[in-house]
C-alpha atoms as a PDB file:
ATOM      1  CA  UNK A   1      40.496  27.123 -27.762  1.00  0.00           C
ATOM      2  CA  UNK A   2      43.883  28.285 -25.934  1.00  0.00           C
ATOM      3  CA  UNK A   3      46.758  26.967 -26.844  1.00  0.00           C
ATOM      4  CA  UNK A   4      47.415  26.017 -23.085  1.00  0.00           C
ATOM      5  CA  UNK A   5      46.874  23.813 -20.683  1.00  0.00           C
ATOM      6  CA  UNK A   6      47.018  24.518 -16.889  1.00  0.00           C
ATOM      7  CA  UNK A   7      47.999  21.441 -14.752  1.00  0.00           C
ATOM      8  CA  UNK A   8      47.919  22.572 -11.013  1.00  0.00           C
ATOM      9  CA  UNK A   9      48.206  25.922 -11.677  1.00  0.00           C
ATOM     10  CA  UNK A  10      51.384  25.554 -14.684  1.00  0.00           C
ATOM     11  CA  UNK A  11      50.350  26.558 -17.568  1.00  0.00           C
ATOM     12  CA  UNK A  12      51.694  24.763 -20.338  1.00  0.00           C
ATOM     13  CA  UNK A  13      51.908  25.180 -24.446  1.00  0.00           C
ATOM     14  CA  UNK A  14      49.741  22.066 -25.827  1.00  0.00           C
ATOM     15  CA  UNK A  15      52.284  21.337 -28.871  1.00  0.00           C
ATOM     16  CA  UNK A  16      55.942  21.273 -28.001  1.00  0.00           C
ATOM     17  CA  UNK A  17      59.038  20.535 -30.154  1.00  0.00           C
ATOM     18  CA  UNK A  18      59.677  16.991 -29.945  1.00  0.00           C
ATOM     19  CA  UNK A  19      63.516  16.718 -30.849  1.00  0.00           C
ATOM     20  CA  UNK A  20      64.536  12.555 -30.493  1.00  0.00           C
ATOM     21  CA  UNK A  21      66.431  12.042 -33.216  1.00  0.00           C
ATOM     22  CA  UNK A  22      67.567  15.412 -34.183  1.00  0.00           C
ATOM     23  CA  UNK A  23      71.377  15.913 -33.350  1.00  0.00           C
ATOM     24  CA  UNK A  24      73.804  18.682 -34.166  1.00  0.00           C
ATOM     25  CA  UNK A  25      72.920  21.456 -36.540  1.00  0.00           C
ATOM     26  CA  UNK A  26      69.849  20.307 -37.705  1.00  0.00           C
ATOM     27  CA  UNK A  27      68.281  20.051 -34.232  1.00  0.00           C
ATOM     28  CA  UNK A  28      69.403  23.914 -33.658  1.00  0.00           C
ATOM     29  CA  UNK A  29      68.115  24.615 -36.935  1.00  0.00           C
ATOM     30  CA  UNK A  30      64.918  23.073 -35.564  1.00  0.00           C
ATOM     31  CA  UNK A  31      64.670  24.740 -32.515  1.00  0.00           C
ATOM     32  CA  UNK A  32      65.129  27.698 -34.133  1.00  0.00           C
ATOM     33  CA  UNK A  33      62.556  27.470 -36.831  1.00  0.00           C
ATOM     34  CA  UNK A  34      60.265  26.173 -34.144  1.00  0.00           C
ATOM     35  CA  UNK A  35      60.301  29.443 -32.051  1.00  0.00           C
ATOM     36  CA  UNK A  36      60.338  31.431 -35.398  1.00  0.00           C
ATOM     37  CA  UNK A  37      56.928  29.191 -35.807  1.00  0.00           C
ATOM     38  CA  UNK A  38      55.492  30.330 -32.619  1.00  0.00           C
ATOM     39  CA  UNK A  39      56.600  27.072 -30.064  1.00  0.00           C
ATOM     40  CA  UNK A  40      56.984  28.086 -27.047  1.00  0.00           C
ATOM     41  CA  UNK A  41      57.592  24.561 -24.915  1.00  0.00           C
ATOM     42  CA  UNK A  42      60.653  22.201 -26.493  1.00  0.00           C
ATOM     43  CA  UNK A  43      61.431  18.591 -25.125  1.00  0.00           C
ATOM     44  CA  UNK A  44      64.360  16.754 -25.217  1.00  0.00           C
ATOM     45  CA  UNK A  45      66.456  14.420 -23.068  1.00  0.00           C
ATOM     46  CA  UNK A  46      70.200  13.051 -21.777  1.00  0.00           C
ATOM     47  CA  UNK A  47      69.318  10.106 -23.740  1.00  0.00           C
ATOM     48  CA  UNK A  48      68.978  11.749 -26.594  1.00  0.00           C
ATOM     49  CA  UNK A  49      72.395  13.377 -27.056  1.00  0.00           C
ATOM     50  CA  UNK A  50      71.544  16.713 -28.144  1.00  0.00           C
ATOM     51  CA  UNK A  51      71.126  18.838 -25.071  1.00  0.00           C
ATOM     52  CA  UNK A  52      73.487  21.542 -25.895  1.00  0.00           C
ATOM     53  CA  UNK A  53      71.916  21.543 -29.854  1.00  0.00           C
ATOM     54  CA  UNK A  54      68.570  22.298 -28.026  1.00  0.00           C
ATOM     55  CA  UNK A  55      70.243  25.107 -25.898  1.00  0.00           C
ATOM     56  CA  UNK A  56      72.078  26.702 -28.795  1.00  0.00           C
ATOM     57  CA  UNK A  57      69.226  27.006 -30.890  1.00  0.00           C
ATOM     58  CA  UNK A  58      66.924  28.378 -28.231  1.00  0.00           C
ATOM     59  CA  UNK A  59      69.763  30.903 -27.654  1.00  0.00           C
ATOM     60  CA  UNK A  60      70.170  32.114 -31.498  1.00  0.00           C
ATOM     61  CA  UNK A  61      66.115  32.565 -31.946  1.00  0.00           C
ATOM     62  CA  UNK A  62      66.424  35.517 -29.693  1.00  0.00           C
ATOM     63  CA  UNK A  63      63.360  34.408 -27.636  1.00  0.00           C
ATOM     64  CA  UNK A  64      63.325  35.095 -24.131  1.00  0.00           C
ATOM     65  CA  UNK A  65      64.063  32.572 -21.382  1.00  0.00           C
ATOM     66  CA  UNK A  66      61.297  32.902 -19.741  1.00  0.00           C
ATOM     67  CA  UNK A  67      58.908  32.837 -22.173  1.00  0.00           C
ATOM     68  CA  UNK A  68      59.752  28.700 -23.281  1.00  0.00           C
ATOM     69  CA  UNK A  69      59.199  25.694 -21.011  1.00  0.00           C
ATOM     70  CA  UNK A  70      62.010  23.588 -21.574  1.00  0.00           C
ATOM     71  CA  UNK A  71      61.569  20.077 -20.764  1.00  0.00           C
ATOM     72  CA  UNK A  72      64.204  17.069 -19.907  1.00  0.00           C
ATOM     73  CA  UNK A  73      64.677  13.512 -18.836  1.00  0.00           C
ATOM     74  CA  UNK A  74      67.156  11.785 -16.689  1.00  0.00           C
ATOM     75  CA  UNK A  75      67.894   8.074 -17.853  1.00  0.00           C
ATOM     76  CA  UNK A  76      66.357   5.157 -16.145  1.00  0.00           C
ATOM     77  CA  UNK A  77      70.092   4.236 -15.557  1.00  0.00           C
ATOM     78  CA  UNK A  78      70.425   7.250 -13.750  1.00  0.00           C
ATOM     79  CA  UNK A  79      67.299   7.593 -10.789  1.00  0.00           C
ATOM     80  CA  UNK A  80      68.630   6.353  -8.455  1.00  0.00           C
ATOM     81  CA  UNK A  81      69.197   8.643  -5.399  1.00  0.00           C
ATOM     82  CA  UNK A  82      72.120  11.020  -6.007  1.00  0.00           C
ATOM     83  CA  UNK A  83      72.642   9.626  -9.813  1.00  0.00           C
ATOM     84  CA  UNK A  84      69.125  11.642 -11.028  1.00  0.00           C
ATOM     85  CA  UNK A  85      70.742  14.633  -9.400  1.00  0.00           C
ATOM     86  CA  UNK A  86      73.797  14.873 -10.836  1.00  0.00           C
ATOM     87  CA  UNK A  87      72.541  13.862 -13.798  1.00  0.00           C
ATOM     88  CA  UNK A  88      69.888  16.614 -13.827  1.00  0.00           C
ATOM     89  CA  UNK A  89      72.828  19.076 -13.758  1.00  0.00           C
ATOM     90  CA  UNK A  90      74.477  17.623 -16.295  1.00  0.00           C
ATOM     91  CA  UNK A  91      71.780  17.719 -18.247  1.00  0.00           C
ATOM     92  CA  UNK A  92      71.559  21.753 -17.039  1.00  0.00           C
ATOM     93  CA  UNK A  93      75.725  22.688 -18.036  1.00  0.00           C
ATOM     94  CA  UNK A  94      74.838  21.011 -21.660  1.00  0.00           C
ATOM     95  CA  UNK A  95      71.408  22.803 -22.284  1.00  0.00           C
ATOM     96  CA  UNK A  96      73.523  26.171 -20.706  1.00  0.00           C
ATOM     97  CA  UNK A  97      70.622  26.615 -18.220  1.00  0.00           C
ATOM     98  CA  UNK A  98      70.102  27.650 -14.986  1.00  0.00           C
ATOM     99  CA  UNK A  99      66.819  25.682 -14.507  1.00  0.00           C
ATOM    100  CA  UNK A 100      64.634  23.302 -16.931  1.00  0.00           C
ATOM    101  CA  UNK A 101      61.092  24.046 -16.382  1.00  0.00           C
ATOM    102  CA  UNK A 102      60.190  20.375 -16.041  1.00  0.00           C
ATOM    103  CA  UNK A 103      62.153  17.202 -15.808  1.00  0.00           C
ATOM    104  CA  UNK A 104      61.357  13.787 -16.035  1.00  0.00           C
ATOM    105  CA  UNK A 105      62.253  10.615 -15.199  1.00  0.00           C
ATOM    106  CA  UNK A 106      62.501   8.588 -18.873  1.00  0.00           C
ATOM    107  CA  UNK A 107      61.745   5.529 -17.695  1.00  0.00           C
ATOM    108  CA  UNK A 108      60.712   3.556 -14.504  1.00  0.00           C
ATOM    109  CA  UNK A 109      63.360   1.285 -13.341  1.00  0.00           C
ATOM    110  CA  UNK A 110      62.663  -2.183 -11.519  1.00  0.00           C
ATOM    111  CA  UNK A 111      66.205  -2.531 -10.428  1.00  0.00           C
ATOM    112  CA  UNK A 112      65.481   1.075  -8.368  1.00  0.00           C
ATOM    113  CA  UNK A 113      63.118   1.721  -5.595  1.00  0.00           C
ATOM    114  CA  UNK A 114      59.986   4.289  -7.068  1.00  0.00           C
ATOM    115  CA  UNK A 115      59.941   5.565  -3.379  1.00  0.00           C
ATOM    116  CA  UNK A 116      63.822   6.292  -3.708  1.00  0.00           C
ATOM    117  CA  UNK A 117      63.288   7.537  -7.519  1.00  0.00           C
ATOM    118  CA  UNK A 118      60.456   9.870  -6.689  1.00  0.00           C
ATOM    119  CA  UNK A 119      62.252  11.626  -3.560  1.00  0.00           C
ATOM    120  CA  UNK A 120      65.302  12.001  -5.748  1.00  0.00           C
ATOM    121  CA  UNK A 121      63.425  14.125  -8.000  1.00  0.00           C
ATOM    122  CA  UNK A 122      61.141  15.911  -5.472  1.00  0.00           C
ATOM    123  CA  UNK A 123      65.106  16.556  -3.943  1.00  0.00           C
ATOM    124  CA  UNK A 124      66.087  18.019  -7.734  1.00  0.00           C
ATOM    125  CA  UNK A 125      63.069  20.188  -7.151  1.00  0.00           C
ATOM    126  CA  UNK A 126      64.299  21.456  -3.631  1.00  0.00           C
ATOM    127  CA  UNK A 127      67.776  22.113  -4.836  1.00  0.00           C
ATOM    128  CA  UNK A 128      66.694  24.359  -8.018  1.00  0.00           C
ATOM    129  CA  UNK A 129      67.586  22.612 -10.874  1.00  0.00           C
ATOM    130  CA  UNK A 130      63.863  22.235 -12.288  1.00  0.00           C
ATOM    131  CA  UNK A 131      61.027  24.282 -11.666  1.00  0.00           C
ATOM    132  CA  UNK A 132      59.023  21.220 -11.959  1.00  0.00           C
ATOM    133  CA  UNK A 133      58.691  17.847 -11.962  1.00  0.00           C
ATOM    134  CA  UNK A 134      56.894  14.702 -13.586  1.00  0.00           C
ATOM    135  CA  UNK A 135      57.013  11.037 -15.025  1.00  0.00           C
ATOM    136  CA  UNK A 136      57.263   9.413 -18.416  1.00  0.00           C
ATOM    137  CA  UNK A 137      56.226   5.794 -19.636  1.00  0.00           C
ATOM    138  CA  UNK A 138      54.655   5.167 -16.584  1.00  0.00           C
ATOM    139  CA  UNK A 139      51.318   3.328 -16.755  1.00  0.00           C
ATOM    140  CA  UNK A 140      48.328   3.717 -13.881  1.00  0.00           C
ATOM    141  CA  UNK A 141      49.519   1.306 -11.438  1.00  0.00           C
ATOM    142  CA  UNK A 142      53.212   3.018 -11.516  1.00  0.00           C
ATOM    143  CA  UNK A 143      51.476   6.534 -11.294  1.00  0.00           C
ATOM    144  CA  UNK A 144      49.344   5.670  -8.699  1.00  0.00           C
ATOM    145  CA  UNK A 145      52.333   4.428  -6.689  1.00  0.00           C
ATOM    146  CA  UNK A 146      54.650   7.449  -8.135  1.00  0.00           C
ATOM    147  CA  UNK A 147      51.868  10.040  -6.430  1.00  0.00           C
ATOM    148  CA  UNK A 148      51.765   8.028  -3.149  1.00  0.00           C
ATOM    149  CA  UNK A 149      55.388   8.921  -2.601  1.00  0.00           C
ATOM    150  CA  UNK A 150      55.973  12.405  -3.833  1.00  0.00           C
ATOM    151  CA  UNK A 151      55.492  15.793  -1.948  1.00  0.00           C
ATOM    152  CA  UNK A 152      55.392  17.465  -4.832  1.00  0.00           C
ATOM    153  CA  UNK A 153      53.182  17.442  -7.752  1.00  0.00           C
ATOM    154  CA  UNK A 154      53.907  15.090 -10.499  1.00  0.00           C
ATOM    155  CA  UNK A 155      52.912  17.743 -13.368  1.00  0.00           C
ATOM    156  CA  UNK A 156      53.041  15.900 -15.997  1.00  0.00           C
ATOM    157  CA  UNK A 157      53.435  12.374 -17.398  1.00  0.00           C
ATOM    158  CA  UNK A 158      54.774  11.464 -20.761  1.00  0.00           C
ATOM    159  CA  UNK A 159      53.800   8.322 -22.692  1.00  0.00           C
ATOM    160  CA  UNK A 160      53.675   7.276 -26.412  1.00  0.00           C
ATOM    161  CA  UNK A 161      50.214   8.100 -28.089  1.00  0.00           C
ATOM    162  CA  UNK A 162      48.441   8.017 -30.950  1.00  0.00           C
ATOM    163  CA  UNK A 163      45.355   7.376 -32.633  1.00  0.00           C
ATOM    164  CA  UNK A 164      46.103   3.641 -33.139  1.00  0.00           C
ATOM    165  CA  UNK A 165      47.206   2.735 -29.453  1.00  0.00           C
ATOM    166  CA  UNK A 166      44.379   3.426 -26.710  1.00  0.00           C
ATOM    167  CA  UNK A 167      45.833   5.050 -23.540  1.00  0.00           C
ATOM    168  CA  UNK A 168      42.415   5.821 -22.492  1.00  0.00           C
ATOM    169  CA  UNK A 169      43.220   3.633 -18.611  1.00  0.00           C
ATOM    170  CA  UNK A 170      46.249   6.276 -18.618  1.00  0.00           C
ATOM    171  CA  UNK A 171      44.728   9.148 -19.379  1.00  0.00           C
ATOM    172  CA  UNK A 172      41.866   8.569 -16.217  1.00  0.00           C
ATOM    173  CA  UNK A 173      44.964   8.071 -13.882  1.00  0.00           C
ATOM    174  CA  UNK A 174      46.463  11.393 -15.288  1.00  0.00           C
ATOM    175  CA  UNK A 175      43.123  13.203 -14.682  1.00  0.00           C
ATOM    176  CA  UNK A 176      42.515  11.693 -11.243  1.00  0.00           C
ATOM    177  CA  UNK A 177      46.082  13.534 -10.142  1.00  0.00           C
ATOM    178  CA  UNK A 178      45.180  16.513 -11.903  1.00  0.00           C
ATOM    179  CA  UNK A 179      48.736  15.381 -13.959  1.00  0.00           C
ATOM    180  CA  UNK A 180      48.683  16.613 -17.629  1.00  0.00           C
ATOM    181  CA  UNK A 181      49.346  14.006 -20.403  1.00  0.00           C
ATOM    182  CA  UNK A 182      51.969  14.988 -22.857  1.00  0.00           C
ATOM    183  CA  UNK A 183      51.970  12.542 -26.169  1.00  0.00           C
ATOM    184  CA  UNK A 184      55.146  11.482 -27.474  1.00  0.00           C
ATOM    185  CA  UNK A 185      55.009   9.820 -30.906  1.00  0.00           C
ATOM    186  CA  UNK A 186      51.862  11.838 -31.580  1.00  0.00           C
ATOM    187  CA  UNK A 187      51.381  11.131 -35.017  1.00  0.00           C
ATOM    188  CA  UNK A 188      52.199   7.474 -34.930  1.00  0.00           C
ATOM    189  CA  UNK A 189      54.979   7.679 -37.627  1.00  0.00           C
ATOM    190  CA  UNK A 190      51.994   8.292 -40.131  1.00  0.00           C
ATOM    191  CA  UNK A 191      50.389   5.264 -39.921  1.00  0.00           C
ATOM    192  CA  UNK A 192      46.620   6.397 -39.770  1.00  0.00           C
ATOM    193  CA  UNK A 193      47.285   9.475 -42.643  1.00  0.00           C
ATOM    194  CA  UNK A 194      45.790   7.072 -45.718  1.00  0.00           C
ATOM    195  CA  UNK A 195      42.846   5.810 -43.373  1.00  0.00           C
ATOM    196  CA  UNK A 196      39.701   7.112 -45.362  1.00  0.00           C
ATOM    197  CA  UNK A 197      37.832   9.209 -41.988  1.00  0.00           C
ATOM    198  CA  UNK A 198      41.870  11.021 -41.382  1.00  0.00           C
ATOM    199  CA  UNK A 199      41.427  12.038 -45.602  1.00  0.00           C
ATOM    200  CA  UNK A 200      38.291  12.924 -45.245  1.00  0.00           C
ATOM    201  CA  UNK A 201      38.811  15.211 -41.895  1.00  0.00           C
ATOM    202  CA  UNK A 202      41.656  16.791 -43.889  1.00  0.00           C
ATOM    203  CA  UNK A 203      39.592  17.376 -47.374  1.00  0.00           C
ATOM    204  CA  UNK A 204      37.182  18.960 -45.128  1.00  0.00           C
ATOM    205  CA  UNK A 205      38.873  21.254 -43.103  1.00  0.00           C
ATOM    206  CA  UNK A 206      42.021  21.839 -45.840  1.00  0.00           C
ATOM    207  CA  UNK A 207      44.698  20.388 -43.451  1.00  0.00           C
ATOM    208  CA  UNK A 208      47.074  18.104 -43.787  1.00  0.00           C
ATOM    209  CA  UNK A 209      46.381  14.467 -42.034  1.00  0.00           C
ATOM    210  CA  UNK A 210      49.079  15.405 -39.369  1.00  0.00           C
ATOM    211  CA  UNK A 211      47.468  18.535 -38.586  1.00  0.00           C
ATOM    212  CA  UNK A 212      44.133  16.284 -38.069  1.00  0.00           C
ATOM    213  CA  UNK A 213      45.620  14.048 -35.434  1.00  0.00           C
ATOM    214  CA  UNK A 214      47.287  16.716 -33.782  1.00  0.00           C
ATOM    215  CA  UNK A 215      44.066  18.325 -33.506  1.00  0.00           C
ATOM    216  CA  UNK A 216      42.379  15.449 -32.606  1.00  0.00           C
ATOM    217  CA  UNK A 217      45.191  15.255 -29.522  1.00  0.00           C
ATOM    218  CA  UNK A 218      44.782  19.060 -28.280  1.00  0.00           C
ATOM    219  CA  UNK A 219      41.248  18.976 -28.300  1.00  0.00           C
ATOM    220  CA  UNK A 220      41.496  15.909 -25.223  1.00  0.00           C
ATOM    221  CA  UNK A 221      41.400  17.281 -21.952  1.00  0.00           C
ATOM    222  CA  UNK A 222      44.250  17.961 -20.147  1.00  0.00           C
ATOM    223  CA  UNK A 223      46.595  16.562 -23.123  1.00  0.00           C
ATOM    224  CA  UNK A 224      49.662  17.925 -24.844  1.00  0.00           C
ATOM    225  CA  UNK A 225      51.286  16.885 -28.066  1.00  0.00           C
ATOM    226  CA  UNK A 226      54.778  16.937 -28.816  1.00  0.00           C
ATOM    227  CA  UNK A 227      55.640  15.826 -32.561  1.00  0.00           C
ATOM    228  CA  UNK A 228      59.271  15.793 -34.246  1.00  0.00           C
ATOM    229  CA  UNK A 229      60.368  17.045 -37.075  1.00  0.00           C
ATOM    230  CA  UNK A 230      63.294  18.856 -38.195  1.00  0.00           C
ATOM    231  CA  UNK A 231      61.685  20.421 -41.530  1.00  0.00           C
ATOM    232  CA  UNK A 232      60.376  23.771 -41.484  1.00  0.00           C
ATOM    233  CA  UNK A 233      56.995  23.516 -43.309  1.00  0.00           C
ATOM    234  CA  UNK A 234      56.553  20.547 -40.910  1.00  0.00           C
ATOM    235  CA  UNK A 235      57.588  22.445 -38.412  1.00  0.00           C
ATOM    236  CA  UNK A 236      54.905  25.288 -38.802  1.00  0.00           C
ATOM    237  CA  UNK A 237      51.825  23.055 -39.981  1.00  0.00           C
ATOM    238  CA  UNK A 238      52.524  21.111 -36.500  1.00  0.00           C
ATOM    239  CA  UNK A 239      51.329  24.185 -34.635  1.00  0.00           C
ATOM    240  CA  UNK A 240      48.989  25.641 -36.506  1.00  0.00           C
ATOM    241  CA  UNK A 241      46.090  23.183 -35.108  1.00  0.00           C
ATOM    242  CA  UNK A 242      44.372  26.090 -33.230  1.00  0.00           C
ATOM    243  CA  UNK A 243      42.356  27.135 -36.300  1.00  0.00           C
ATOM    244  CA  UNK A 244      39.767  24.768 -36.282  1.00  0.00           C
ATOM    245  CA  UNK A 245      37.566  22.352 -34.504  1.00  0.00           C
ATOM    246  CA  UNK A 246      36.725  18.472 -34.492  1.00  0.00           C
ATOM    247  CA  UNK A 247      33.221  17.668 -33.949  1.00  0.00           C
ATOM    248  CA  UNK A 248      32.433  14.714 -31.286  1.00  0.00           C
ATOM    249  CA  UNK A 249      31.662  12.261 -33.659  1.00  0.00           C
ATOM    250  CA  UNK A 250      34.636  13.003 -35.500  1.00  0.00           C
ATOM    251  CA  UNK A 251      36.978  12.916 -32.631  1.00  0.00           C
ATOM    252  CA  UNK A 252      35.013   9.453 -32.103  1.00  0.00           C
ATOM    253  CA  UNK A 253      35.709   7.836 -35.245  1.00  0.00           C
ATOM    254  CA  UNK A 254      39.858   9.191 -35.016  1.00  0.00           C
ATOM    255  CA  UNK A 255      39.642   7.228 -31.603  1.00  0.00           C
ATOM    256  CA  UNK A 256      38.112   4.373 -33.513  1.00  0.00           C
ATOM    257  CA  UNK A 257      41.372   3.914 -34.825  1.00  0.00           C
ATOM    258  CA  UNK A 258      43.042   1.979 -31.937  1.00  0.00           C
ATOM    259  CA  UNK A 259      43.963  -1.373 -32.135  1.00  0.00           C
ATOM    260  CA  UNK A 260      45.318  -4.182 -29.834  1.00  0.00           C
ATOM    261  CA  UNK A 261      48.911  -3.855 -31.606  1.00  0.00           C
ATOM    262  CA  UNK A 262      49.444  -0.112 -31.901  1.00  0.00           C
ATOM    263  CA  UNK A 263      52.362   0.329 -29.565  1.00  0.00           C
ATOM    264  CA  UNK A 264      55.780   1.466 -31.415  1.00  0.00           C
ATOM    265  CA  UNK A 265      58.086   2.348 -28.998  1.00  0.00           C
ATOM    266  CA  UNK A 266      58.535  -1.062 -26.767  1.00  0.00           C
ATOM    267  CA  UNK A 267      62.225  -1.428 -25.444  1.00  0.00           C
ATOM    268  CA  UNK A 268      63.309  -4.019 -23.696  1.00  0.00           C
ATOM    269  CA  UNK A 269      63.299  -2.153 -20.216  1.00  0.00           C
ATOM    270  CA  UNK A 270      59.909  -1.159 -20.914  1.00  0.00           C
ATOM    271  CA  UNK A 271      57.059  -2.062 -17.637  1.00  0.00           C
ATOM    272  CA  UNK A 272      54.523  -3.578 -18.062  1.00  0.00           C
ATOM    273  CA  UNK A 273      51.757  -1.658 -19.850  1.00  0.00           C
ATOM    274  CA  UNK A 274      47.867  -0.706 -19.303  1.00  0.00           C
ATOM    275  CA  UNK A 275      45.662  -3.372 -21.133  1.00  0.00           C
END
């Protein structure tokens, strides 16, 4: 299996560096042992206040620009027309980049147009600052709506997921546009790693239960995972998924896990989600 997925025509690394939460020297420390590990794709966000951490480490590993996607988000404070702009180059002058690969918007906004959102970033495209462009949190409906407006392709779209919180509506949306699915939360804070089929998988295939769901996300179509952690041996196990294979069934029973309450990440400014 490669380690990539190719969303019209972008390839992109199916585990990234998620780095919410990490701040300061331990989220260069991260970075760095992440690209020591073999990342190659990071994510982070204005929201999450460590920008120029992110650049710095990706600076010290000595890895070549070119050869990491870098990933952002402008706030859902911040879409509007000529605010998602300015904030993308913000966002740029802390990261001390040129160009992200892809940016997002974080979060749709009721209180702001989509149609006005969308050409906003399309216009962030035009102007340089991002190579690329996409959507996070967005369910189908929003999607749908997000890919009437834009002239550009909405690459990919970010959303919480894990094996307790179905996202299968989602996902057919995301294949329909051809618009990769990236996982945030990924591992679902651990929640499923005593279930008896996740201990089992692991016995089985001597991995840990993290390395299990992981697997059980790359091996989707068209989906990318992008777990946190700022410890090193977490770090490395986190990518080192590409070693082995789920069966159907067994990627059946992981899915088996959902259940009607699995959501964790449910702000207030949330929309209103897929069924």
């Amino acid at each position: 299996m490669s380690d990539r997925i190719v969303a019209h025509g972008v390839p992109i690394p199916k585990i990234g560096l998620g780095t919410w939460r990490l701040r300061d020297e331990v989220c260069v420390i991260a970075v760095q042992d992440a690209m020591r590990a073999g990342y190659r794709h990071v994510d982070t966000a204005a929201l999450y206040e460590n920008e120029a951490a992110v650049g710095e480490g990706l600076r010290a590993s000595g890895v070549p620009r070119d050869e990491v996607f870098v990933t952002t988000k402008v706030p859902h404070v911040q879409i509007a027309a000529g605010n998602l702009q300015r904030s993308a180059e913000a966002s740029l002058q802390r990261l001390g980049l040129r160009q992200v690969d892809l940016l997002l918007i974080h979060w749709p906004n009721p209180t702001v147009a989509l149609q006005e959102a969308i050409a906003a970033l399309n216009d962030a495209k035009r102007l340089g600052l991002t190579k690329h462009i996409g959507v996070s949190n967005f369910p189908s409906a929003l999607l749908d709506e997000a890919w009437r407006y834009t002239r550009e392709p909405l690459l990919v779209n970010q959303c919480e997921y894990h094996p307790q919180l179905d996202q299968s509506t989602v996902l057919r949306t995301c294949r329909k546009h051809g618009t990769a699915f990236a996982s945030y939360c990924p591992i679902g804070r651990g929640a499923t790693f005593a279930e008896p089929r996740v201990v089992a998988l692991a016995t089985k295939y001597q991995k840990t239960p993290a390395q299990i769901v992981l697997r059980w996300h790359v091996q989707q179509p068209h989906v990318i995972a992008i777990p946190k952690s700022g410890h090193p041996e977490r770090i490395a196990q986190n990518i080192a998924v590409f070693d082995f294979a789920l069966t159907d069934a067994e990627m059946v029973d992981i899915s088996a896990l959902k259940r009607a309450n699995g959501r964790m990440i449910n702000p207030a400014h949330a929309p209103r989600w897929d069924a």
